[in-house]
N, C-alpha and C. Protein backbone atom coordinates (compact mmCIF):
# COMPACT_ATOMS: atom_id res chain seq x y z
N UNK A 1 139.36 44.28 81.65
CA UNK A 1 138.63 44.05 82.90
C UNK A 1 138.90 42.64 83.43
N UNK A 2 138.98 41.40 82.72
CA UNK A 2 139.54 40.08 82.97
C UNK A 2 140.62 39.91 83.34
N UNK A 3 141.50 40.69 82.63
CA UNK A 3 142.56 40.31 83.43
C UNK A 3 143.11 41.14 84.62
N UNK A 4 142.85 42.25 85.01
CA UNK A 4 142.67 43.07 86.02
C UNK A 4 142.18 42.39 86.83
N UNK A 5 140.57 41.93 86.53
CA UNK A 5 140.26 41.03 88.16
C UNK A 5 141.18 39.36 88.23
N UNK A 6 141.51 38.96 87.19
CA UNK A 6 142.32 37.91 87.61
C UNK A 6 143.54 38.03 88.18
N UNK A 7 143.97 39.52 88.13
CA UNK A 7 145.47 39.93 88.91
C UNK A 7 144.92 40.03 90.24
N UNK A 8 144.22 40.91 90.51
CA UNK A 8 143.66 41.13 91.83
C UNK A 8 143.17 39.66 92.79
N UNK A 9 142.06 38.86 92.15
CA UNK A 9 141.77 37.82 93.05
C UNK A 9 142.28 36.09 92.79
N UNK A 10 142.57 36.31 91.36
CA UNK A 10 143.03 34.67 90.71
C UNK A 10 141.71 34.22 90.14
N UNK A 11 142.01 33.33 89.40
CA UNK A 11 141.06 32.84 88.75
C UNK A 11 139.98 31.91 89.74
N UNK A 12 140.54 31.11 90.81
CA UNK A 12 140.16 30.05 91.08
C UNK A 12 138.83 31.01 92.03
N UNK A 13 139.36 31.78 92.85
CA UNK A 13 138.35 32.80 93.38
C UNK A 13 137.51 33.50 92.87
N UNK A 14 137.74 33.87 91.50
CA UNK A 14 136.87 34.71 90.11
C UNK A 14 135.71 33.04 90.55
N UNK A 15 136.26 31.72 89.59
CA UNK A 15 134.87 30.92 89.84
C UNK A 15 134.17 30.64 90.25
N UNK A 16 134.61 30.76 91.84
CA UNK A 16 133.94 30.27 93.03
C UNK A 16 133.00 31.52 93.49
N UNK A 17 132.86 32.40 92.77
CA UNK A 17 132.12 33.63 93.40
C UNK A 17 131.03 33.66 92.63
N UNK A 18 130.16 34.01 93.20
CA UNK A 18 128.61 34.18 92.72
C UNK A 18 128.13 35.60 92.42
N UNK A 19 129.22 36.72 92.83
CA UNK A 19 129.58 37.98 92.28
C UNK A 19 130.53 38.69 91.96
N UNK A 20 131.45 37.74 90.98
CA UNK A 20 133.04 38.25 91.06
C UNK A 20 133.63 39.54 90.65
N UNK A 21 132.59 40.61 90.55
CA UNK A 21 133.06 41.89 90.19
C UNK A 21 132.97 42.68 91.74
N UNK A 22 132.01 42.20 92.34
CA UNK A 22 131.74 43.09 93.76
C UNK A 22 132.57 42.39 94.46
N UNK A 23 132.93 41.14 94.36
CA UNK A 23 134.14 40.65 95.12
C UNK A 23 135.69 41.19 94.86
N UNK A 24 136.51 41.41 93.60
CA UNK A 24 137.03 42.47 93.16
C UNK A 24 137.44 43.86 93.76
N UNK A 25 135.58 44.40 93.90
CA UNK A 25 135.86 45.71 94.52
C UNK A 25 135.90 45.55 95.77
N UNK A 26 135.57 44.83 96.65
CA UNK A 26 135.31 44.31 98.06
C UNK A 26 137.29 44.04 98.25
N UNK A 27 137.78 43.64 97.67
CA UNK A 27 139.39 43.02 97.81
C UNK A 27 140.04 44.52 97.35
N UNK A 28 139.75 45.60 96.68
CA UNK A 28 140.75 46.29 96.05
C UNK A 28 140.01 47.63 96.99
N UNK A 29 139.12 48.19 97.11
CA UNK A 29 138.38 49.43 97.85
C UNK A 29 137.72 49.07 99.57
N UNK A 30 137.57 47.92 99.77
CA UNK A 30 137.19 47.37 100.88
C UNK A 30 136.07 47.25 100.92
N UNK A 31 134.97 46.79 102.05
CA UNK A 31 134.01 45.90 102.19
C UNK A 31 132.81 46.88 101.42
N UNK A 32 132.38 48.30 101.85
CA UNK A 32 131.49 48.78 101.04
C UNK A 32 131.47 48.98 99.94
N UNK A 33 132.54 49.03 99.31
CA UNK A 33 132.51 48.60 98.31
C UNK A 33 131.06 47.95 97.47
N UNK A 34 131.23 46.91 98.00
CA UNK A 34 130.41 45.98 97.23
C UNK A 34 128.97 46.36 97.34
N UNK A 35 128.18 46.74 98.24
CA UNK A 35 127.34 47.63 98.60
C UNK A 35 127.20 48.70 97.02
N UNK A 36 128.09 49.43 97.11
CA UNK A 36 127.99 50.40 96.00
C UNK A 36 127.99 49.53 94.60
N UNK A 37 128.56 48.62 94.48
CA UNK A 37 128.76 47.83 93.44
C UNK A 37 127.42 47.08 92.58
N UNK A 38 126.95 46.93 93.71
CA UNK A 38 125.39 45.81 93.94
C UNK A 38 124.17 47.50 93.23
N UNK A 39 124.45 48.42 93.79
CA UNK A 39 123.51 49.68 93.37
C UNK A 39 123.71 49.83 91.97
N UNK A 40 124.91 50.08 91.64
CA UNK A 40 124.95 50.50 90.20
C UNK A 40 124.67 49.09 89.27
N UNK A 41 124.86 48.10 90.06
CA UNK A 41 123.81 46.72 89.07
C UNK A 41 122.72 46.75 88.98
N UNK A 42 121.91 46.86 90.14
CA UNK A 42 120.53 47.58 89.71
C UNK A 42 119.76 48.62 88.56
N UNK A 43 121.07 49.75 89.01
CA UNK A 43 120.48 50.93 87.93
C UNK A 43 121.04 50.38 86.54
N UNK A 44 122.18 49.49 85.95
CA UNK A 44 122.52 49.50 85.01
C UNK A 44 121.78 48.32 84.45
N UNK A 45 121.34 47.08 85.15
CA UNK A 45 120.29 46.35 84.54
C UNK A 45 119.46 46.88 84.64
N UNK A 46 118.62 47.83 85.32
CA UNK A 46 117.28 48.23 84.92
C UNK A 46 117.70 49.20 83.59
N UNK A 47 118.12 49.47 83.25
CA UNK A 47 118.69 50.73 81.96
C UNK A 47 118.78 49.57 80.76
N UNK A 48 119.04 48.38 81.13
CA UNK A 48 119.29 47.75 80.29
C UNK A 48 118.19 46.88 79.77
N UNK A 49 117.55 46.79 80.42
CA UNK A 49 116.07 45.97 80.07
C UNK A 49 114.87 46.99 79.40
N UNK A 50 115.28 48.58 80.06
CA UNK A 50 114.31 48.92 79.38
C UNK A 50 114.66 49.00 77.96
N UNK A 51 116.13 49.47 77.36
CA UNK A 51 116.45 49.28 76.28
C UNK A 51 116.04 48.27 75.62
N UNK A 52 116.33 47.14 76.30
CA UNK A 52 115.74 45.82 75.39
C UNK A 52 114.09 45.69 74.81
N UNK A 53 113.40 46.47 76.32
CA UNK A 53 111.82 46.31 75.67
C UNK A 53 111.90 47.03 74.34
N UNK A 54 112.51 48.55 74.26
CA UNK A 54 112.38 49.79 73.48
C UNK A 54 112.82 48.66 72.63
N UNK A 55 113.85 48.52 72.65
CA UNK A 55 114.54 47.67 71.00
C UNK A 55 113.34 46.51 70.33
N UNK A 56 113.15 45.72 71.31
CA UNK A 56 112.61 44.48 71.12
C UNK A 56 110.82 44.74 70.74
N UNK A 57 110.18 45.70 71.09
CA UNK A 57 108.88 46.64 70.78
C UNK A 57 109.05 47.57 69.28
N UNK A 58 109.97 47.68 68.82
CA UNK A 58 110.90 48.58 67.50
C UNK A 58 110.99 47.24 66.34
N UNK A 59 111.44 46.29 66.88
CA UNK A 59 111.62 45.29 65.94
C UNK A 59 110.29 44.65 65.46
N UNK A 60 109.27 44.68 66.52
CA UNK A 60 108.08 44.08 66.32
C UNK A 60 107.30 44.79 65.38
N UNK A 61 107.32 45.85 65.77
CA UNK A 61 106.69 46.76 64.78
C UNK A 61 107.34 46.39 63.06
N UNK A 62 108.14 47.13 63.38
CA UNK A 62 109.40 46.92 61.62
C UNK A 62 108.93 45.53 61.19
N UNK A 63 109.04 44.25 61.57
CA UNK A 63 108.00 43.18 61.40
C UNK A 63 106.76 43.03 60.77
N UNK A 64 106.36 44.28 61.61
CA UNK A 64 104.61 44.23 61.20
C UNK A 64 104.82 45.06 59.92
N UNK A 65 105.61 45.69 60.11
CA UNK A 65 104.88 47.21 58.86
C UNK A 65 105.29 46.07 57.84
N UNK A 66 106.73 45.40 57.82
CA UNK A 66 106.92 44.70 56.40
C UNK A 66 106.19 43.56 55.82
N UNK A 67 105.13 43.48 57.25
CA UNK A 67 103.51 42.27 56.75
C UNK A 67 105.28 40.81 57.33
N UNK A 68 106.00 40.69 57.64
CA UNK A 68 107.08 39.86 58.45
C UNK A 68 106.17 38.92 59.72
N UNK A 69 105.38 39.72 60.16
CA UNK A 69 104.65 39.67 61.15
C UNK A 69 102.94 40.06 61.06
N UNK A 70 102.04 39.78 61.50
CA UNK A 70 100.54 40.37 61.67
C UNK A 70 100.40 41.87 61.88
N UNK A 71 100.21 42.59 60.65
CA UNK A 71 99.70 43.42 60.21
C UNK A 71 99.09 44.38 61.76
N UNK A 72 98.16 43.56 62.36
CA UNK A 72 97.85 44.61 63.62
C UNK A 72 98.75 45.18 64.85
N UNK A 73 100.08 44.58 64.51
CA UNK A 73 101.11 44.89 65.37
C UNK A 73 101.85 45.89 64.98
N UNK A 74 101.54 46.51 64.18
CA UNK A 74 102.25 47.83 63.65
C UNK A 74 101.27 48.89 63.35
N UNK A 75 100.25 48.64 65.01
CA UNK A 75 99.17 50.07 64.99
C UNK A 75 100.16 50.91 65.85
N UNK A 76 100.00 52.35 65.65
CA UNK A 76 100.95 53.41 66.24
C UNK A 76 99.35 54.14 66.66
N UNK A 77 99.87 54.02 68.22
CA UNK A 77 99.17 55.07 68.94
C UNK A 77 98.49 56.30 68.56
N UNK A 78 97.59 56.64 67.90
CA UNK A 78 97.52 58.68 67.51
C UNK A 78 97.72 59.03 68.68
N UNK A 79 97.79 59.20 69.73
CA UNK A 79 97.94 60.28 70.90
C UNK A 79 99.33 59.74 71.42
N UNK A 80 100.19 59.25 71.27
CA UNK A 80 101.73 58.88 71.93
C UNK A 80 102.79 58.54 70.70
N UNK A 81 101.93 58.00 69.40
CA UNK A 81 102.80 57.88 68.51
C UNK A 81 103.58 57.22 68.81
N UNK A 82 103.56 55.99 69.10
CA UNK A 82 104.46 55.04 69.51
C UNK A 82 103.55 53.42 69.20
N UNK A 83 104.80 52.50 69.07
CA UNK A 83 103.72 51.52 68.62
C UNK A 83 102.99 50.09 69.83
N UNK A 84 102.02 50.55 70.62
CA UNK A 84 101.42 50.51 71.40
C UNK A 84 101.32 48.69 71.89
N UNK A 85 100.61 48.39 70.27
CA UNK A 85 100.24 46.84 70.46
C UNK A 85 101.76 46.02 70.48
N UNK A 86 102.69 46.20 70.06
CA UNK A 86 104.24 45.77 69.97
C UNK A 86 104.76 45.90 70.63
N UNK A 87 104.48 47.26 71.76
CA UNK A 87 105.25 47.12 72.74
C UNK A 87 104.14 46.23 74.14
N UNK A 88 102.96 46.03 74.14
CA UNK A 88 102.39 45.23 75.16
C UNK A 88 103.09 43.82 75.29
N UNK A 89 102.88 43.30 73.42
CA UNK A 89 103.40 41.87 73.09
C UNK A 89 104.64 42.12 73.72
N UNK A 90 105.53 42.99 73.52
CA UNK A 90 107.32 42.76 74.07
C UNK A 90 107.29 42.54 75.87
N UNK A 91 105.94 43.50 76.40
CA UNK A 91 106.01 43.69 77.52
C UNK A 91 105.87 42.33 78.33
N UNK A 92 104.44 41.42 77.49
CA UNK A 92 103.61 40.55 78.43
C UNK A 92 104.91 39.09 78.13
N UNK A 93 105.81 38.99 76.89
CA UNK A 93 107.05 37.86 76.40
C UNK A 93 107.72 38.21 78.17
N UNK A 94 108.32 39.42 78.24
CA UNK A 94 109.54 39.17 78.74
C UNK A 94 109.11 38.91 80.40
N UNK A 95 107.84 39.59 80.99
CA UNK A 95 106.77 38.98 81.85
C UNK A 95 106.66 37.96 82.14
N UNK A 96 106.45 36.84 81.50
CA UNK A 96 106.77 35.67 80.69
C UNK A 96 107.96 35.05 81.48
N UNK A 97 109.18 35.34 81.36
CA UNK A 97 110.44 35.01 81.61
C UNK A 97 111.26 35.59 82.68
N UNK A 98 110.55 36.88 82.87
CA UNK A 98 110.48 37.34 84.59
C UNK A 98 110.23 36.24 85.44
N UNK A 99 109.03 36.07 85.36
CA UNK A 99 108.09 35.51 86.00
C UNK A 99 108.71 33.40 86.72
N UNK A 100 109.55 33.65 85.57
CA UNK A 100 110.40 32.22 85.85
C UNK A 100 110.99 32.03 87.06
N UNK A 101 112.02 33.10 87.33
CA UNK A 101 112.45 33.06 88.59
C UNK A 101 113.21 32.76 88.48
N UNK A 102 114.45 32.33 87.62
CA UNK A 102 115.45 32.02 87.41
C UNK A 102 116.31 32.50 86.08
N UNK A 103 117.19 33.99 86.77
CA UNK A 103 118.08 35.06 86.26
C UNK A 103 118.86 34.39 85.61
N UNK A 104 119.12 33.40 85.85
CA UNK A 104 120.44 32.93 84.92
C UNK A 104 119.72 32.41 84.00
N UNK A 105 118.59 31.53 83.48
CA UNK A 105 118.20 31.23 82.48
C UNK A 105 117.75 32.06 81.48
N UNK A 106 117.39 32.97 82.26
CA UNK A 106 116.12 33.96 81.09
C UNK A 106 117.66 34.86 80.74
N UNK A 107 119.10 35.33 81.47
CA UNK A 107 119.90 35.70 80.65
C UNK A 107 120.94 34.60 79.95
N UNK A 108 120.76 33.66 80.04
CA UNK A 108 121.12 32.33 79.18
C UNK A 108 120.27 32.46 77.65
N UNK A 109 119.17 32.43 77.94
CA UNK A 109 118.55 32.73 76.70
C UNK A 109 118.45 33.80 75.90
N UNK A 110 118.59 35.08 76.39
CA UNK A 110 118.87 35.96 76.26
C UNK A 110 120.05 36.31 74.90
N UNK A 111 121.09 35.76 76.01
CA UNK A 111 122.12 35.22 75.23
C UNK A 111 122.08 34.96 74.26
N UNK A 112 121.45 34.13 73.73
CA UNK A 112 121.74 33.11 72.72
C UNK A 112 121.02 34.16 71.21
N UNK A 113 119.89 34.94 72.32
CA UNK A 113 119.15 35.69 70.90
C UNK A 113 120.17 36.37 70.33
N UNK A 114 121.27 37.27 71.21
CA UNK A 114 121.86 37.97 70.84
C UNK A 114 122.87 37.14 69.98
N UNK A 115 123.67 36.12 70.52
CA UNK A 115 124.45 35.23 69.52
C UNK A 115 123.68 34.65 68.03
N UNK A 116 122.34 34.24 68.20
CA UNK A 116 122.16 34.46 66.98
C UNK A 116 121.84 35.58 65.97
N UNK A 117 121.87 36.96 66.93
CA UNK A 117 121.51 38.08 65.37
C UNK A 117 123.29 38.20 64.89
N UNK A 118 124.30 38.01 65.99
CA UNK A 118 125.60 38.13 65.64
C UNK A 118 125.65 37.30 64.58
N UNK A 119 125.63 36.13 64.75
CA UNK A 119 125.92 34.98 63.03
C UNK A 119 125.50 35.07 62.37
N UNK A 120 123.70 35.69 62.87
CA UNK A 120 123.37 36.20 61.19
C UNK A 120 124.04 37.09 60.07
N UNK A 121 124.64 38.13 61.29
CA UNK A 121 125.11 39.35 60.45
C UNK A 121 126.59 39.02 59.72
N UNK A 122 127.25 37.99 60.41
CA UNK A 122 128.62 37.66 59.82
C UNK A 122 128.25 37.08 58.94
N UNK A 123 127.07 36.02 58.95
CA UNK A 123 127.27 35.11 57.62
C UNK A 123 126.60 35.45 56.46
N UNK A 124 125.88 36.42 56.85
CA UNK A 124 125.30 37.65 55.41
C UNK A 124 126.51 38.22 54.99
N UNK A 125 126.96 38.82 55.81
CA UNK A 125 128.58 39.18 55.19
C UNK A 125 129.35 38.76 54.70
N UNK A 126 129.41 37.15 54.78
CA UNK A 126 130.12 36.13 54.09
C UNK A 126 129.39 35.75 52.70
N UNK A 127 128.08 35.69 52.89
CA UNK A 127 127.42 35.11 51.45
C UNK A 127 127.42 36.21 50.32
N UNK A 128 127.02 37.71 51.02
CA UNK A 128 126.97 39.19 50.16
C UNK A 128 128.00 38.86 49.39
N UNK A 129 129.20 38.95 49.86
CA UNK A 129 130.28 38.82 49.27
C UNK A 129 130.61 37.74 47.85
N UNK A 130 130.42 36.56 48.36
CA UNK A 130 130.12 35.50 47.03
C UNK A 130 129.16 35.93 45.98
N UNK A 131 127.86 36.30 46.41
CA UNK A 131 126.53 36.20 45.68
C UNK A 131 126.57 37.37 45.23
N UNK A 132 126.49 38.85 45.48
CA UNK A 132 126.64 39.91 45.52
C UNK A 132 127.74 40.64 45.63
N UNK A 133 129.12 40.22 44.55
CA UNK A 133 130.21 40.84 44.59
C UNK A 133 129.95 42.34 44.14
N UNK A 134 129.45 43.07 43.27
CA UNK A 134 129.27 44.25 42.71
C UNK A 134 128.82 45.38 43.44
N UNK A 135 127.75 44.83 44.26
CA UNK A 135 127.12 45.95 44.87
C UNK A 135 127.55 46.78 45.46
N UNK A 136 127.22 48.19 45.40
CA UNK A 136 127.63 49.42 46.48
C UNK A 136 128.05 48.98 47.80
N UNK A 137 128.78 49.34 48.24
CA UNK A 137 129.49 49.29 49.83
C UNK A 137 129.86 50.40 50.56
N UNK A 138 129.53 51.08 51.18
CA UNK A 138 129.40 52.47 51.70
C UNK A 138 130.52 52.12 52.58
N UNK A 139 130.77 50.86 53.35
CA UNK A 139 131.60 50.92 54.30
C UNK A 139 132.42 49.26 53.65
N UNK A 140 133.63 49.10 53.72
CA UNK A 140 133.95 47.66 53.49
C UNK A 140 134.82 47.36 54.55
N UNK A 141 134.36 45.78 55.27
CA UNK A 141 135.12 44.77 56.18
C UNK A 141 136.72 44.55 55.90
N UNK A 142 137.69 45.45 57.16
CA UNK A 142 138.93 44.74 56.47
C UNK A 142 139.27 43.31 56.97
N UNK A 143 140.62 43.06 56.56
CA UNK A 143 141.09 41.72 56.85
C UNK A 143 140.50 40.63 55.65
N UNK A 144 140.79 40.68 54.39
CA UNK A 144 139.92 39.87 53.65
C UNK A 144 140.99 38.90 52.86
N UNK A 145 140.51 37.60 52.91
CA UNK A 145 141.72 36.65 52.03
C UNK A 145 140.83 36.63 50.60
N UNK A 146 141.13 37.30 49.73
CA UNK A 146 140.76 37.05 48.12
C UNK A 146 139.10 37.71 48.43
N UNK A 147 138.05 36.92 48.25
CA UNK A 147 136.16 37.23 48.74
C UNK A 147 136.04 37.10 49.38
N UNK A 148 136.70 36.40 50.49
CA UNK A 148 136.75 35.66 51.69
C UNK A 148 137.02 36.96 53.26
N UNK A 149 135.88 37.30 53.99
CA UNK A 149 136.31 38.43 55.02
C UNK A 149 136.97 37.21 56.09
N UNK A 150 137.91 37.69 57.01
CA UNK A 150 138.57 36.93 58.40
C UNK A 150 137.62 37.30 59.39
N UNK A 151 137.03 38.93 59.31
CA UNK A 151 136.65 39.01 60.70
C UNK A 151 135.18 38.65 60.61
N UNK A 152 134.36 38.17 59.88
CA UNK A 152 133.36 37.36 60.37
C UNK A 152 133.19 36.00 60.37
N UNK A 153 134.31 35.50 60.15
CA UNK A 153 135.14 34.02 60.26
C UNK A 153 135.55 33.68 61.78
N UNK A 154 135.94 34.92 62.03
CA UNK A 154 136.63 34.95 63.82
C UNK A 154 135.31 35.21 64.62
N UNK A 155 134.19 36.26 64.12
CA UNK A 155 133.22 36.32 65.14
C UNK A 155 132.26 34.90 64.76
N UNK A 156 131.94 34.43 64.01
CA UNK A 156 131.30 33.19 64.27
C UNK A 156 131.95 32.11 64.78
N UNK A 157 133.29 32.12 64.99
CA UNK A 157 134.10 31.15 65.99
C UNK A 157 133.87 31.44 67.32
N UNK A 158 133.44 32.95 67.39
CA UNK A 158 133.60 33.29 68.77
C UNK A 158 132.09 33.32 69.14
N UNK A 159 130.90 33.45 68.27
CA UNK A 159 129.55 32.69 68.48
C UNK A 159 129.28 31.51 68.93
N UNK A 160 130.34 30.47 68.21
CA UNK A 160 130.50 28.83 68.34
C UNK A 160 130.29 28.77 69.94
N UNK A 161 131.56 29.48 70.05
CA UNK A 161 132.71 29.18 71.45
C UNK A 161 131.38 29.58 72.67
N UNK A 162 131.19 30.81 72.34
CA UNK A 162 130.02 31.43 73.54
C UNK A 162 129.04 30.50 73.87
N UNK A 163 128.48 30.07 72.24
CA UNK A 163 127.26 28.95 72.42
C UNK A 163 127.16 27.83 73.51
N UNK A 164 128.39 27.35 73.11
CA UNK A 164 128.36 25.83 73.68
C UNK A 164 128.84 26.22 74.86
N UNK A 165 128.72 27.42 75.43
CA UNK A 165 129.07 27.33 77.03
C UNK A 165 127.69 28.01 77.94
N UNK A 166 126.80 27.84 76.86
CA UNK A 166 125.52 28.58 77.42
C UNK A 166 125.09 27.02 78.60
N UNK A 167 124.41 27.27 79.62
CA UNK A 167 123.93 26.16 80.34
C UNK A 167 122.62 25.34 79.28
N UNK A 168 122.43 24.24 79.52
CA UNK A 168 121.91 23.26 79.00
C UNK A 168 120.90 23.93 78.43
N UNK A 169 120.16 24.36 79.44
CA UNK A 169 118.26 24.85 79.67
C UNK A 169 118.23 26.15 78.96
N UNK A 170 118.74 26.84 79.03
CA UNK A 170 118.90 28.09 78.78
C UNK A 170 119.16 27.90 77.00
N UNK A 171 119.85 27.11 76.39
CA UNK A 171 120.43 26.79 74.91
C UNK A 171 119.00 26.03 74.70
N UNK A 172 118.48 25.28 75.16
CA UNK A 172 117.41 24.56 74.52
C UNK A 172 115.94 25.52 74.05
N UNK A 173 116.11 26.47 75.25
CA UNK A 173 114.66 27.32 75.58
C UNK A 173 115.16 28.46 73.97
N UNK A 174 116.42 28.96 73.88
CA UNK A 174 116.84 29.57 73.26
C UNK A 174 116.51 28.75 71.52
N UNK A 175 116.95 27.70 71.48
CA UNK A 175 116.55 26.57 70.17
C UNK A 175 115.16 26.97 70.32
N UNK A 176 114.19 26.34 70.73
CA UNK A 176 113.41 26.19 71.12
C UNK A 176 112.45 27.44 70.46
N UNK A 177 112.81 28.59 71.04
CA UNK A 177 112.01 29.81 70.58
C UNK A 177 112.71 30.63 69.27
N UNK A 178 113.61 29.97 68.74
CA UNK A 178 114.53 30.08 67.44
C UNK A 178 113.52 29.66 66.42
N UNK A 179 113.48 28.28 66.50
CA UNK A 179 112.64 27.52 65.65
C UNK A 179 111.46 28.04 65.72
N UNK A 180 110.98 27.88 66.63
CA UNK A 180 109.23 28.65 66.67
C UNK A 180 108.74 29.74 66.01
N UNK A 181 109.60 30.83 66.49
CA UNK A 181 109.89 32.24 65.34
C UNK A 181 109.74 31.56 63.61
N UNK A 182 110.86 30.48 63.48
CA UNK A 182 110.72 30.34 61.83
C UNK A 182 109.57 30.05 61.70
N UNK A 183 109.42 29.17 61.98
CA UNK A 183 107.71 28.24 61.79
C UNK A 183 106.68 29.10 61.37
N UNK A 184 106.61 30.49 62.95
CA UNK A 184 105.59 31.24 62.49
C UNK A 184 105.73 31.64 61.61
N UNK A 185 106.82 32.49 61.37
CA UNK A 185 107.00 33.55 60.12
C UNK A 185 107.18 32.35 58.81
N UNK A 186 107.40 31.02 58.67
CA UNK A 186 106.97 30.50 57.34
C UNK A 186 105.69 30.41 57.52
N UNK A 187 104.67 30.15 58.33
CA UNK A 187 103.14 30.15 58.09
C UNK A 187 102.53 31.05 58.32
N UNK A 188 102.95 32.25 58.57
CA UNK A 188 102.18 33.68 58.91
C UNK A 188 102.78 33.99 56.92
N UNK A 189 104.01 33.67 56.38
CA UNK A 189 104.07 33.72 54.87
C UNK A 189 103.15 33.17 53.68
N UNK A 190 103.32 32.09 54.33
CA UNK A 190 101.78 31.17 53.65
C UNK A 190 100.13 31.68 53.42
N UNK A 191 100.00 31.98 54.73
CA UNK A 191 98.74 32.54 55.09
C UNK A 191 98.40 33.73 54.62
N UNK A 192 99.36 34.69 54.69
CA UNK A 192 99.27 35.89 54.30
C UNK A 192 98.54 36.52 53.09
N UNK A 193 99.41 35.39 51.90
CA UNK A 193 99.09 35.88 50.30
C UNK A 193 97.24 35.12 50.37
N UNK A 194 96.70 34.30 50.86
CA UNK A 194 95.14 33.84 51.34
C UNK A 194 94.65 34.64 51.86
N UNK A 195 95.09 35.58 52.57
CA UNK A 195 94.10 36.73 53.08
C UNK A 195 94.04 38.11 52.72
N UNK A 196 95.13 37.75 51.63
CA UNK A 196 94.98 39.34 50.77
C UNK A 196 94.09 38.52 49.71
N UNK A 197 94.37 37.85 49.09
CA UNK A 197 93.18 37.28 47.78
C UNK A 197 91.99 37.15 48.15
N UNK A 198 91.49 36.97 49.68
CA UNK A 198 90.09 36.59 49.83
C UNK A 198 89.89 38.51 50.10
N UNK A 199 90.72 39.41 50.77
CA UNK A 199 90.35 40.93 50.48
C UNK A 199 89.79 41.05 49.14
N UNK A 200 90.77 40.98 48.60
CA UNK A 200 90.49 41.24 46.81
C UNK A 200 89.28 40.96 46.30
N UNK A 201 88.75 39.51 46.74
CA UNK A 201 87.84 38.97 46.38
C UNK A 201 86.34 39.54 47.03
């Protein structure tokens, strides 16, 4: 797709555009084009956000049930069977970042969540390997020098690379609610084993 639109308009015109895919179709199908272009962005970000609540309301829960998170966030509806209080919390966060008014930050940050579950998963893949040579592997990573995998060597280069081109605000807000997450979940850990002993008690 990159280099297709860089044949079609050049790069220097790709930068300078504030919609360089509808500009693309606007140069290769003509002016309505872009019109049609602009519709199916609509329907495909709205498709895409609701996925994210569904995902991001799924994780909260899985959280809760593993006590990861507060226990009351993994109540499931009896009449919808769905997990109700997890998906409000996902609803009223991203509300939250709606509400900003500024698309490029909240998908700047966005971003970054997704770049960090990517490094997580490469560099579990890197440590499994050292720490956990034996274990079952249903599926194994090719490209490997000796214990050593390449391709989650190349995707955390390509995490690096993405990172540091996130805009300023957007990488900080992203830090920012990185750290916070740990914090809680080390003192929602802390707290936890204190409020099962005072149950007990």
């Amino acid at each position: 797709m990159a280099i297709a639109s860089i044949s079609v308009l050049g790069w220097q015109a790709l930068s300078g555009s504030d919609a360089p895919l509808a500009a693309v179709a606007s140069e290769v199908l003509g002016g309505r084009a872009e019109d049609f272009i602009v519709v199916v962005a609509l329907f495909s970000t709205g498709n895409t956000i609701l996925l994210l609540l569904v995902a991001a309301s799924r994780l909260i829960y899985g959280m809760a049930a593993t006590r990861a998170l507060p226990r009351f966030l993994a109540w499931v509806h009896p009449g919808m069977r769905t997990p109700a209080r997890a998906i409000v919390l996902a609803l009223v966060v991203s509300a939250g970042f709606a509400l900003s008014g500024d698309i490029g930050l909240v998908a700047g940050a966005t971003n970054f969540a997704v770049f960090i579950g990517f490094a997580a998963v490469s560099l579990s893949l890197i440590v499994l390997r050292f720490t956990h040579p034996d274990l079952p592997r249903p599926f194994r990573v090719p490209f490997s020098l000796g214990r050593l995998p390449l391709l989650p060597i190349v995707a955390l280069a390509s995490v690096a690379f993405m990172t540091a081109n996130l805009e300023r605000d957007a990488l900080l807000i992203g830090v920012g609610l990185f750290v916070s997450g740990l914090v809680a979940m080390e003192v929602f850990s802390l707290w936890r084993p204190l409020q099962e002993r005072g149950a007990a008690q």
